[in-house]
C-alpha atoms as a PDB file:
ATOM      1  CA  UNK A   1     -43.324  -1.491 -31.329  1.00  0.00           C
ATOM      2  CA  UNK A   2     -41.333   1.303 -32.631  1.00  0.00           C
ATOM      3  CA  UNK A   3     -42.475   4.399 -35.133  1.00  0.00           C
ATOM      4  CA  UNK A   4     -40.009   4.850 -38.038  1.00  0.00           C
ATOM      5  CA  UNK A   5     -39.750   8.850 -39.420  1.00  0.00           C
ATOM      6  CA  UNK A   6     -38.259   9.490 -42.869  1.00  0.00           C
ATOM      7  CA  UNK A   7     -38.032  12.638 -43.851  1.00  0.00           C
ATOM      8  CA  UNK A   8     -37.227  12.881 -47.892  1.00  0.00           C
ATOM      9  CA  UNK A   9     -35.777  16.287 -48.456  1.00  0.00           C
ATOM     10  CA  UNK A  10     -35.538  16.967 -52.521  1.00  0.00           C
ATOM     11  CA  UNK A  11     -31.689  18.236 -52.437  1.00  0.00           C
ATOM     12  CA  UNK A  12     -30.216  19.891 -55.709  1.00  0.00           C
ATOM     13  CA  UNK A  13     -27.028  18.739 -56.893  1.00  0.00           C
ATOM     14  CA  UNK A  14     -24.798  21.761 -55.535  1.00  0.00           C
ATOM     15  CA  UNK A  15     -26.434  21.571 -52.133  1.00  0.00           C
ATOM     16  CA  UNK A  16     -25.507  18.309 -51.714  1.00  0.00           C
ATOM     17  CA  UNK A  17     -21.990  18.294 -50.045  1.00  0.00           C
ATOM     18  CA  UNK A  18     -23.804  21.278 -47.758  1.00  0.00           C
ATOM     19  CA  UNK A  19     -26.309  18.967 -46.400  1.00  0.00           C
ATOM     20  CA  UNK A  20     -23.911  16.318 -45.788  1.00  0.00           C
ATOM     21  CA  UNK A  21     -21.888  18.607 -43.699  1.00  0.00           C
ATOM     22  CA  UNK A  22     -24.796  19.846 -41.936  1.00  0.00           C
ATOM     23  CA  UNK A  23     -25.452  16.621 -40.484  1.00  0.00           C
ATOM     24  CA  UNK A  24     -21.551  15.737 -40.251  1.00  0.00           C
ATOM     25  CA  UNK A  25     -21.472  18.556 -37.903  1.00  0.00           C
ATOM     26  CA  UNK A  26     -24.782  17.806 -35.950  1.00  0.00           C
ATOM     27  CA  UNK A  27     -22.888  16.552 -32.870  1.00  0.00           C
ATOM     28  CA  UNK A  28     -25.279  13.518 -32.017  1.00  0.00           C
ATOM     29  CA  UNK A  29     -28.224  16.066 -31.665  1.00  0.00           C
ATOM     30  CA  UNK A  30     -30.756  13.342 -31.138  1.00  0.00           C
ATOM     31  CA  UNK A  31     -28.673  10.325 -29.841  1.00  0.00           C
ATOM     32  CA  UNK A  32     -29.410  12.084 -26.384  1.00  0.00           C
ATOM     33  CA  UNK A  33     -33.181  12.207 -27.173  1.00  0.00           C
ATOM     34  CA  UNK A  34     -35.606  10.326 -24.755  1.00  0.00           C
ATOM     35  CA  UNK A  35     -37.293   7.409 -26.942  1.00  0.00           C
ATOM     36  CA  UNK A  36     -34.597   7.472 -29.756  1.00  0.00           C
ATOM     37  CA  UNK A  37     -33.534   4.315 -31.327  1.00  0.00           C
ATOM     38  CA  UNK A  38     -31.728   5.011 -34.689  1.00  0.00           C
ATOM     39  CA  UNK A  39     -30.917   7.362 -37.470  1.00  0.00           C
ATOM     40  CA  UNK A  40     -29.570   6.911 -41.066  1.00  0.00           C
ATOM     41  CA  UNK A  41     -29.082   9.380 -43.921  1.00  0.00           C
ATOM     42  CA  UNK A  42     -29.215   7.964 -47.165  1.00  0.00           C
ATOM     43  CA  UNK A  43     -28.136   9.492 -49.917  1.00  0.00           C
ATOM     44  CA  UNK A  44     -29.576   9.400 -53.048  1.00  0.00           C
ATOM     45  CA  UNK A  45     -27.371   7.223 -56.038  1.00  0.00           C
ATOM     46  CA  UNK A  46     -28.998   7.651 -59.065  1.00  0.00           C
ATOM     47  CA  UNK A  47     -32.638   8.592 -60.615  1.00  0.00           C
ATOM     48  CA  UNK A  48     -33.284  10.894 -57.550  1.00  0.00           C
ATOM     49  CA  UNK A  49     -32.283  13.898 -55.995  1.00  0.00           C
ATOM     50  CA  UNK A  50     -34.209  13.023 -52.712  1.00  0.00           C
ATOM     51  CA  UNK A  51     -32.033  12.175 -49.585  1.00  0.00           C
ATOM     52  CA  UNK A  52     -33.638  10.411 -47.112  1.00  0.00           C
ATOM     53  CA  UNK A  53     -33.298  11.085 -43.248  1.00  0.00           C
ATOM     54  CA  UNK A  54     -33.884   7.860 -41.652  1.00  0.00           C
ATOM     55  CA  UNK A  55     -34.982   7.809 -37.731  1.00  0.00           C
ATOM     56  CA  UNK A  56     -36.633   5.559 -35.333  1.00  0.00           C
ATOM     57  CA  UNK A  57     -38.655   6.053 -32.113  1.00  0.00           C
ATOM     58  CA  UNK A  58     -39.580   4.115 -29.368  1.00  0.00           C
ATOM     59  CA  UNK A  59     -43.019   5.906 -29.483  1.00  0.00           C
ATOM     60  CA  UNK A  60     -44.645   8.559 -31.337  1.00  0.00           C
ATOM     61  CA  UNK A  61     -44.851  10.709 -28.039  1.00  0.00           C
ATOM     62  CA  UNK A  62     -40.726  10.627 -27.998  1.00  0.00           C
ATOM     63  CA  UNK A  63     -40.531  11.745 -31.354  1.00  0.00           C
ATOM     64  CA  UNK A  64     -43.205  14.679 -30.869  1.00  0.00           C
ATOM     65  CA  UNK A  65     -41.239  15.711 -27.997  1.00  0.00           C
ATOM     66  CA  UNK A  66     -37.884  15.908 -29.720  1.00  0.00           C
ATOM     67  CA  UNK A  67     -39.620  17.870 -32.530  1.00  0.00           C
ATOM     68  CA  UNK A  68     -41.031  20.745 -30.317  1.00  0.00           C
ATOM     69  CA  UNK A  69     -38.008  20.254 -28.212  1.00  0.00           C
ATOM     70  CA  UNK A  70     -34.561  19.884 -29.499  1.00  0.00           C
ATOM     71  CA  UNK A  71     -35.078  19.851 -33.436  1.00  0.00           C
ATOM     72  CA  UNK A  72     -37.250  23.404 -32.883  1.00  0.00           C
ATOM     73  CA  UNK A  73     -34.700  24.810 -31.437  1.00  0.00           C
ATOM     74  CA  UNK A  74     -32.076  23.621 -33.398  1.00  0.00           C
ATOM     75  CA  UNK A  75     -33.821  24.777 -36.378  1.00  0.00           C
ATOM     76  CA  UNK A  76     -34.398  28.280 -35.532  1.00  0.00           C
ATOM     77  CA  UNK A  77     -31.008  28.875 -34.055  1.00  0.00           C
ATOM     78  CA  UNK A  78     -27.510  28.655 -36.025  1.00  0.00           C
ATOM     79  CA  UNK A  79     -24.412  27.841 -33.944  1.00  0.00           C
ATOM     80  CA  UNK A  80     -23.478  30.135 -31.160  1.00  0.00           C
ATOM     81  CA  UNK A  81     -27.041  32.161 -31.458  1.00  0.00           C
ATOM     82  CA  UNK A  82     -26.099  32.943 -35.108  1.00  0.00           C
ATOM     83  CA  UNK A  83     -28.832  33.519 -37.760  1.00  0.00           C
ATOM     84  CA  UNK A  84     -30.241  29.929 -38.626  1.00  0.00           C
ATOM     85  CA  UNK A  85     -28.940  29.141 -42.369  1.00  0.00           C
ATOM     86  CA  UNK A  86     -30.696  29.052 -45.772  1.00  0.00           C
ATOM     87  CA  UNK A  87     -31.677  25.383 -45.899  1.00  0.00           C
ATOM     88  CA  UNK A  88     -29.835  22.940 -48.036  1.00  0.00           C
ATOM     89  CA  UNK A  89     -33.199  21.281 -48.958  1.00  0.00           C
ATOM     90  CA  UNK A  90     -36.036  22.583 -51.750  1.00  0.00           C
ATOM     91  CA  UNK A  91     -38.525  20.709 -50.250  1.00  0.00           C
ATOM     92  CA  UNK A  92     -39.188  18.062 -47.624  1.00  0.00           C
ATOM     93  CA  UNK A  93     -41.996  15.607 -46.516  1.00  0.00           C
ATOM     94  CA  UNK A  94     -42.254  13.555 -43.581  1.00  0.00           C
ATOM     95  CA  UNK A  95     -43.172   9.693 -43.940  1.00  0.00           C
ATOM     96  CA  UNK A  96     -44.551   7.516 -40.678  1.00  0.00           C
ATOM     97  CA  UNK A  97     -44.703   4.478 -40.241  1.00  0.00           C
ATOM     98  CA  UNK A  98     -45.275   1.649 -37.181  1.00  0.00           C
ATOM     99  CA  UNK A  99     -42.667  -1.288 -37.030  1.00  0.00           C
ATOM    100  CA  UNK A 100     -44.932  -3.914 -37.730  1.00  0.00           C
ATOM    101  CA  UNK A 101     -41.590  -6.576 -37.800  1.00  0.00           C
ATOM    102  CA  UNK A 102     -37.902  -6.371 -37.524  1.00  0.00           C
ATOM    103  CA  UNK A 103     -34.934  -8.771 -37.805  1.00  0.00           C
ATOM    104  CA  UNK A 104     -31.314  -8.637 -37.835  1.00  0.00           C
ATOM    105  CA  UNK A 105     -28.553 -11.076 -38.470  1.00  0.00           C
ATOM    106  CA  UNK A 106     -28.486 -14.115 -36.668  1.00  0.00           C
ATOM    107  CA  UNK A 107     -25.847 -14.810 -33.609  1.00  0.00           C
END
């Protein structure tokens, strides 16, 4: 089955719209990724200030690949070869976890 990453990036209150546009403007940087099934980002509605990035792999190999691949390389280069940005983000850590079962809604 698939692997499910979440990545829960602690986000203070004024960097909030930034990371929002960040991704807005992400131009489906991993829907063209061998293996990948899904992404979400969920923002935070009270008691937190943690977002959480929301992605799921067909197999922990695809999502290694993308990581030292196209995330790498979108992370250490801003648009057009500009300077990469000051990150939205005061902290992050990455969750894993193995679809053990899945269901949607009935047809």
């Amino acid at each position: 089955m698939s692997v499910v990453k979440i990545n829960v990036l602690t986000v203070p209150a004024e960097q909030r719209e930034v990371l929002e546009q960040r991704f807005a403007s992400r131009a489906g940087a991993v829907e063209n990724s061998d293996g990948f099934e899904w992404f979400e980002l969920l923002r935070p509605v009270e008691g937190t200030d943690q977002y959480l990035v929301y992605t799921r792999w067909r197999s922990e190999e695809d999502f290694k690949a993308w990581m030292e691949g196209p995330m790498k390389a979108a992370h250490q280069n801003g648009p057009s070869g500009e300077a990469p940005k000051r990150p939205a983000a005061s902290g992050s850590t990455l969750w894993s976890f193995e679809v053990v079962q899945s269901a949607g809604p009935k047809a």
